[in-house]
Protein backbone atom coordinates (compact mmCIF):
# COMPACT_ATOMS: atom_id res chain seq x y z
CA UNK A 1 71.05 91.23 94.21
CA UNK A 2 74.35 92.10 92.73
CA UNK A 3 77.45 92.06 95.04
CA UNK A 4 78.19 95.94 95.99
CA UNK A 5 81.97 96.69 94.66
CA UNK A 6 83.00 98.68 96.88
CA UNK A 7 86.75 98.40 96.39
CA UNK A 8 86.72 95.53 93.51
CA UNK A 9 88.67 95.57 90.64
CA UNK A 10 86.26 93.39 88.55
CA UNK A 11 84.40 96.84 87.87
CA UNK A 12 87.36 97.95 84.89
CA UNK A 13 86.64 94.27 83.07
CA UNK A 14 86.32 96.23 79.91
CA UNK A 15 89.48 98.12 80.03
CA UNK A 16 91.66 95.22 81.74
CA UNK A 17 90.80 92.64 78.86
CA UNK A 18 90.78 95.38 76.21
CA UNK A 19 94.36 96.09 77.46
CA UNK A 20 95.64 92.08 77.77
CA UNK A 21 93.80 91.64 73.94
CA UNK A 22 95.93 94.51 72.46
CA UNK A 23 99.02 93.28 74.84
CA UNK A 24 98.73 90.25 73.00
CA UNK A 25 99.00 88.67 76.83
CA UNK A 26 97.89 85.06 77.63
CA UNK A 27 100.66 84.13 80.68
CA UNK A 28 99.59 86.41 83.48
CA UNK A 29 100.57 86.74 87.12
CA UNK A 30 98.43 88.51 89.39
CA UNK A 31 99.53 89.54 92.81
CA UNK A 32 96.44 89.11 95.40
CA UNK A 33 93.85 86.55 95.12
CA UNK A 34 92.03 86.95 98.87
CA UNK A 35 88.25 85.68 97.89
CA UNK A 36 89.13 85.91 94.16
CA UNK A 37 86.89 88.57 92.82
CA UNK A 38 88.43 89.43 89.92
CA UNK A 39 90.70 86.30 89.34
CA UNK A 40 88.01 84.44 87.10
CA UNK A 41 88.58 87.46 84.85
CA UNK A 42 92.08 87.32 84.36
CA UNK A 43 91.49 83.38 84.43
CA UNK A 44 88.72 83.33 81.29
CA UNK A 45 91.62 86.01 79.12
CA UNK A 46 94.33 83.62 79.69
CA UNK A 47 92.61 80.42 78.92
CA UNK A 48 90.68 81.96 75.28
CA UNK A 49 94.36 82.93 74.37
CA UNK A 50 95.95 79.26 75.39
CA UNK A 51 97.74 80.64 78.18
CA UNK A 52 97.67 80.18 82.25
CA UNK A 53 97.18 82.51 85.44
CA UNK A 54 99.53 82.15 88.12
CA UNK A 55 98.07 83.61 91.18
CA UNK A 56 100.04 85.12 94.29
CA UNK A 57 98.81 85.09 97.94
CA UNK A 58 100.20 83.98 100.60
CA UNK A 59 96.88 84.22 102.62
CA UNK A 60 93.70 83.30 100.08
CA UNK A 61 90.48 82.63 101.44
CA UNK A 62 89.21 78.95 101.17
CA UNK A 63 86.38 79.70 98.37
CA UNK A 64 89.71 81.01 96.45
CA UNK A 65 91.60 77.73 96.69
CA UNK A 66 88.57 75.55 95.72
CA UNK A 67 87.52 77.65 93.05
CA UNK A 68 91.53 77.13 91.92
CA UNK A 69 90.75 73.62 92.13
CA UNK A 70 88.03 73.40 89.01
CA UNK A 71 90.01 75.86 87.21
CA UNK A 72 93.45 73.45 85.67
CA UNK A 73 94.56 76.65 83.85
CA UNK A 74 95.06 78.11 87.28
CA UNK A 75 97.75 77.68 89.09
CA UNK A 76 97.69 79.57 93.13
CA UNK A 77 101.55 79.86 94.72
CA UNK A 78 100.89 80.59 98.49
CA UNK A 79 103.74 82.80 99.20
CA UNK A 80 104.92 86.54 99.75
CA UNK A 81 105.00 88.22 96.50
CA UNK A 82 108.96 89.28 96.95
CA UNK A 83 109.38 85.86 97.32
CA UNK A 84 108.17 83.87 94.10
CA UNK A 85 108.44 86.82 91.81
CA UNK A 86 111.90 85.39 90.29
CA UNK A 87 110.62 82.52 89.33
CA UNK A 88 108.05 82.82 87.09
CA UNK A 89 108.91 82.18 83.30
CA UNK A 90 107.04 83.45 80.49
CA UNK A 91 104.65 86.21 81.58
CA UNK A 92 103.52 88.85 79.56
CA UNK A 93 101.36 90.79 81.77
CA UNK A 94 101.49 90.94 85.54
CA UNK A 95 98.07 92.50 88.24
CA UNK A 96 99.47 94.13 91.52
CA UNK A 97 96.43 94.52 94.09
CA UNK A 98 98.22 92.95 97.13
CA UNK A 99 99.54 94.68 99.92
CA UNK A 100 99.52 98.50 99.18
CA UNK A 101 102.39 99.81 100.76
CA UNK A 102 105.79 101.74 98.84
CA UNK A 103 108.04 98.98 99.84
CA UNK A 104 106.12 96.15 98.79
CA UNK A 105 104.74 97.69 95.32
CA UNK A 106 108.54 99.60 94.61
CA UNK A 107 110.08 96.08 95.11
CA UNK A 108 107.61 94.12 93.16
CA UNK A 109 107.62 96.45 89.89
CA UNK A 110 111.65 96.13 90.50
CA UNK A 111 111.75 92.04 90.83
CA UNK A 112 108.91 91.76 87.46
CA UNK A 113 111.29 94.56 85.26
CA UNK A 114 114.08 91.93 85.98
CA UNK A 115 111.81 88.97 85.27
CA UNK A 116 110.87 90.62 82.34
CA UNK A 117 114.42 91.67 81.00
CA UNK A 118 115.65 88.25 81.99
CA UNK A 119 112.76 86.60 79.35
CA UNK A 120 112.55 89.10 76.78
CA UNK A 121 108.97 90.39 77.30
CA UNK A 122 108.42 94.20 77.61
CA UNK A 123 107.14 95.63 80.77
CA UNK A 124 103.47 95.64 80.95
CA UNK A 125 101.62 95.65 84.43
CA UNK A 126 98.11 96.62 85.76
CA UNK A 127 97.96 98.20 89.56
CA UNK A 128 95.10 98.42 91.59
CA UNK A 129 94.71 101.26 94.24
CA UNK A 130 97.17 104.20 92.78
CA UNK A 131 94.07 106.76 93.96
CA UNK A 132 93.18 107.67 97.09
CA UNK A 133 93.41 106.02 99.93
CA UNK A 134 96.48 103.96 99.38
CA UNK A 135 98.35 106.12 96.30
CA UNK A 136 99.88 108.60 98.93
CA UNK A 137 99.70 106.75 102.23
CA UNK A 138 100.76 103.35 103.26
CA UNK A 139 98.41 99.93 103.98
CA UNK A 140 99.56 97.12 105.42
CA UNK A 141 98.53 93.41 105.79
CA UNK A 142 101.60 92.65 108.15
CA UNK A 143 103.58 95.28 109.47
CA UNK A 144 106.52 92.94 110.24
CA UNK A 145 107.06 91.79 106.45
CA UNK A 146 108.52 95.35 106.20
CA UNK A 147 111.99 96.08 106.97
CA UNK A 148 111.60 98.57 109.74
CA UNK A 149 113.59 101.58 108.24
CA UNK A 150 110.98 101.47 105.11
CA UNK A 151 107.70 101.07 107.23
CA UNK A 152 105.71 104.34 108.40
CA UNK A 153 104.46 104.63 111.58
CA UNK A 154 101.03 103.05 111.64
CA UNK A 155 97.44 102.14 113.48
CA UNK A 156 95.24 99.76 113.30
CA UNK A 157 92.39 101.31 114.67
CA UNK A 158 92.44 105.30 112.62
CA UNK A 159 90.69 105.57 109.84
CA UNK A 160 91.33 107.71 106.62
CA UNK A 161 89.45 110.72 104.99
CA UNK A 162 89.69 112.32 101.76
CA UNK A 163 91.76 115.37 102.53
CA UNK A 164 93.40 114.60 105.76
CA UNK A 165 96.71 113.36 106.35
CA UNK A 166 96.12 112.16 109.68
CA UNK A 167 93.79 109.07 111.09
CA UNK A 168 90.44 109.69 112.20
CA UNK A 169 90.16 107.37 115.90
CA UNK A 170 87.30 104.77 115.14
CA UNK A 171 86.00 106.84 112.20
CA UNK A 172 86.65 107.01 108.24
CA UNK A 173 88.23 104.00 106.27
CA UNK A 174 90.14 101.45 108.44
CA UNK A 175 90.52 98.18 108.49
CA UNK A 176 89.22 97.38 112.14
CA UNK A 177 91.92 95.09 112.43
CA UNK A 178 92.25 93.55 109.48
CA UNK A 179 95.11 96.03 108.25
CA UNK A 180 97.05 99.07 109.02
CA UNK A 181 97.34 102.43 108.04
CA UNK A 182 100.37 105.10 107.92
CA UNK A 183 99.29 108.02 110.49
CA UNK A 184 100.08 110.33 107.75
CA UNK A 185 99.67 110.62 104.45
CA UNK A 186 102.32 111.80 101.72
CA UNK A 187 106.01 112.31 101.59
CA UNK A 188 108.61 109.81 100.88
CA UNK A 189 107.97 106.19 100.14
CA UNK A 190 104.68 106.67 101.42
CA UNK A 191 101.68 104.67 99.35
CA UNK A 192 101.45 102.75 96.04
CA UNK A 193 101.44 105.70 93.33
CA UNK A 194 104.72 107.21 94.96
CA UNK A 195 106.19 103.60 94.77
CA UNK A 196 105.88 103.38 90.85
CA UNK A 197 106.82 107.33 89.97
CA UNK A 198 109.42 106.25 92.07
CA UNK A 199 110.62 102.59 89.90
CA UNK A 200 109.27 104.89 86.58
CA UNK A 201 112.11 107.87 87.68
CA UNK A 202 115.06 105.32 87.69
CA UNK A 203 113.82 102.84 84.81
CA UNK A 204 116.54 104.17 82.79
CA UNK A 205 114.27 103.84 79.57
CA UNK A 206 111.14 105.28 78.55
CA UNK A 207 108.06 104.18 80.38
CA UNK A 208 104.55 105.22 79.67
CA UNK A 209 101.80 105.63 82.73
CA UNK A 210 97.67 105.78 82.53
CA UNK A 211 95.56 106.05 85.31
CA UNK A 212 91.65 105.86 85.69
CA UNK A 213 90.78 107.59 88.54
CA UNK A 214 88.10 105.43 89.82
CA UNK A 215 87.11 102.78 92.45
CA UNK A 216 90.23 103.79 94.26
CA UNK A 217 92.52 103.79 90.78
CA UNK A 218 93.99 101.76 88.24
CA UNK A 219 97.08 102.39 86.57
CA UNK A 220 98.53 100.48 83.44
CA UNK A 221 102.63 100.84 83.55
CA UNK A 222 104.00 99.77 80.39
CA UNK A 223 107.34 99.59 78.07
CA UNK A 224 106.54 102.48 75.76
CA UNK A 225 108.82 101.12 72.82
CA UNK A 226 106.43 97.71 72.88
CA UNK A 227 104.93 97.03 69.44
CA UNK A 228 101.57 97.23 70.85
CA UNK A 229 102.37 100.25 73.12
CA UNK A 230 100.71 103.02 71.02
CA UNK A 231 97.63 101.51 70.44
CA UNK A 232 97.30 100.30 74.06
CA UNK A 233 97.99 104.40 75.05
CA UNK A 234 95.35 105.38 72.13
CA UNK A 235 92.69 103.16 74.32
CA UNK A 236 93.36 103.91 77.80
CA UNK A 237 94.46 107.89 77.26
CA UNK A 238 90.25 109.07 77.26
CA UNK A 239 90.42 107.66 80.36
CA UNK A 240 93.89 108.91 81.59
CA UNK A 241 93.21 110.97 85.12
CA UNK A 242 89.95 112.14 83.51
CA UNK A 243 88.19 114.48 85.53
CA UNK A 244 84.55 113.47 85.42
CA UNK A 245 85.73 110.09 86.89
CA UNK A 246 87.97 111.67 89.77
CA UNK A 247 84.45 113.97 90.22
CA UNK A 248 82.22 110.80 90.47
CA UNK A 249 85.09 108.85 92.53
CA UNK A 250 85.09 111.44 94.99
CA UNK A 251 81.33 111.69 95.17
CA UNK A 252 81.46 107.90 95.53
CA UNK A 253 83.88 108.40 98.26
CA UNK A 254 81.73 110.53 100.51
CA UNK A 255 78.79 108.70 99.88
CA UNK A 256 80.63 105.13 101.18
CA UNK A 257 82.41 107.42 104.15
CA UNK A 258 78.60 108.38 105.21
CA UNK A 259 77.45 105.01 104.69
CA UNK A 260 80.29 103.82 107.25
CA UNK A 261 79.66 107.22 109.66
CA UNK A 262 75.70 105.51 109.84
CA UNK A 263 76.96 101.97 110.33
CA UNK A 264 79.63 103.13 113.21
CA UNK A 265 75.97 104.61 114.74
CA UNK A 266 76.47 107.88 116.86
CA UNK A 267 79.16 109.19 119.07
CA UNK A 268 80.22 107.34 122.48
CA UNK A 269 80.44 110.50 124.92
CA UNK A 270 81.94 110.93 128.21
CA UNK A 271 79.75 110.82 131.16
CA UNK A 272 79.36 113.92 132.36
């Protein structure tokens, strides 16, 4: 049986090697590995163009680092994102899907635009999880890695819903332990599609933006004076915030939100 993507961003293979081809992009970084679902895809582009993935985690899961093993193209860099960034030489596209908060992603987009003036390469980046839940509200893998005047108040244990700033106790989307949520959604640097309108306001230059409003969103940020920038924005723009895929994604939504009310089994009430 097929694995159940849930949350993966394997399911836009089409558009994210349709969008390295026309990038002309064989270096690429990408910025979250955990079990390495869609890693081989990134890995497979950069090796039929001659070029390498560097991958960024600084907690992968075993079956990541031995599948890194077989793969000599590959190269995995266990470390914070914030803190290897500056190094890398020679990339011409970079994947953010690690830790979905406004500080993290903000300061990410602002060490790779320095990377890439440094090098000469024009901006071009894929993101993972601009949609709901994590465009408007923060997610956090550890708390502590953010300086305490950016990080939102935040739980463990609530759970998000489509339409609700607040946390749902033991109910909705939450990470039962294995990350946090901010107890609200929205407002200021709150969540990853507020982090780049925020880096896209004070660019200084002309940036363009898609997003494909499905399996919790990509977006494709991008130097719009690259040579290949208008015929990357011809492909992606029939799927720019399209709104038969927000429709489906939100019937998705409720239909994995019921799926999780059924698993969570009924109410615990009070004795009377």
């Amino acid at each position: 049986m097929a694995d159940l993507l849930i949350h993966s961003m394997a399911e836009f293979e089409p558009l994210l090697t349709g969008a390295l081809a026309i990038a002309e992009a064989a270096n690429i970084v990408e910025i979250g590995a955990e079990f390495g679902g869609t890693t081989p895809i990134f890995a497979a582009h950069a090796a039929s163009k001659g070029g390498t993935l560097t991958s960024v985690d600084p907690t992968p899961k075993r079956e990541f680092l031995d599948w890194v093993a077989a793969n000599p193209h590959v190269r995995h860099v266990v470390a914070p994102s914030l803190d290897v960034i500056e190094d890398q030489r020679d990339v011409d596209a970079w994947v953010i899907d690690g830790d979905h908060n406004w500080y993290t992603v903000y300061h990410e987009l602002k060490a790779i635009d320095r990377v890439c003036a440094r090098h000469g390469k024009p901006l071009f980046v894929l993101l993972h999880d601009v949609c709901w839940p994590s465009g408007r509200r923060d997610f956090y893998y550890a708390p502590d890695r953010i300086p305490a005047e950016f990080r939102q108040p935040y739980d463990y244990n609530g759970g998000a819903v489509p339409g609700r700033s607040d946390l749902i106790p033991g109910g909705g989307f939450r990470g039962m332990g294995a990350f946090a949520w901010a107890t609200h959604e929205g407002g200021p640097r709150n969540g990853v599609l507020t982090a780049v309108e925020d880096f896209k306001a004070e660019a200084g230059r002309e940036l363009a933006y898609a997003e494909v409003p499905a399996v919790f969103g990509l977006g494709v940020l991008f130097d719009a004076t690259a040579p290949w920038a208008e015929a990357l924005g011809r492909a992606l723009l029939p799927y720019h915030r399209h709104p038969l895929l927000a429709s489906l994604e939100q019937n998705r939504l409720r239909n994995y939100l019921r799926i999780l009310e059924i698993q969570d089994g009924p109410p615990i009430r009070a004795a009377a």
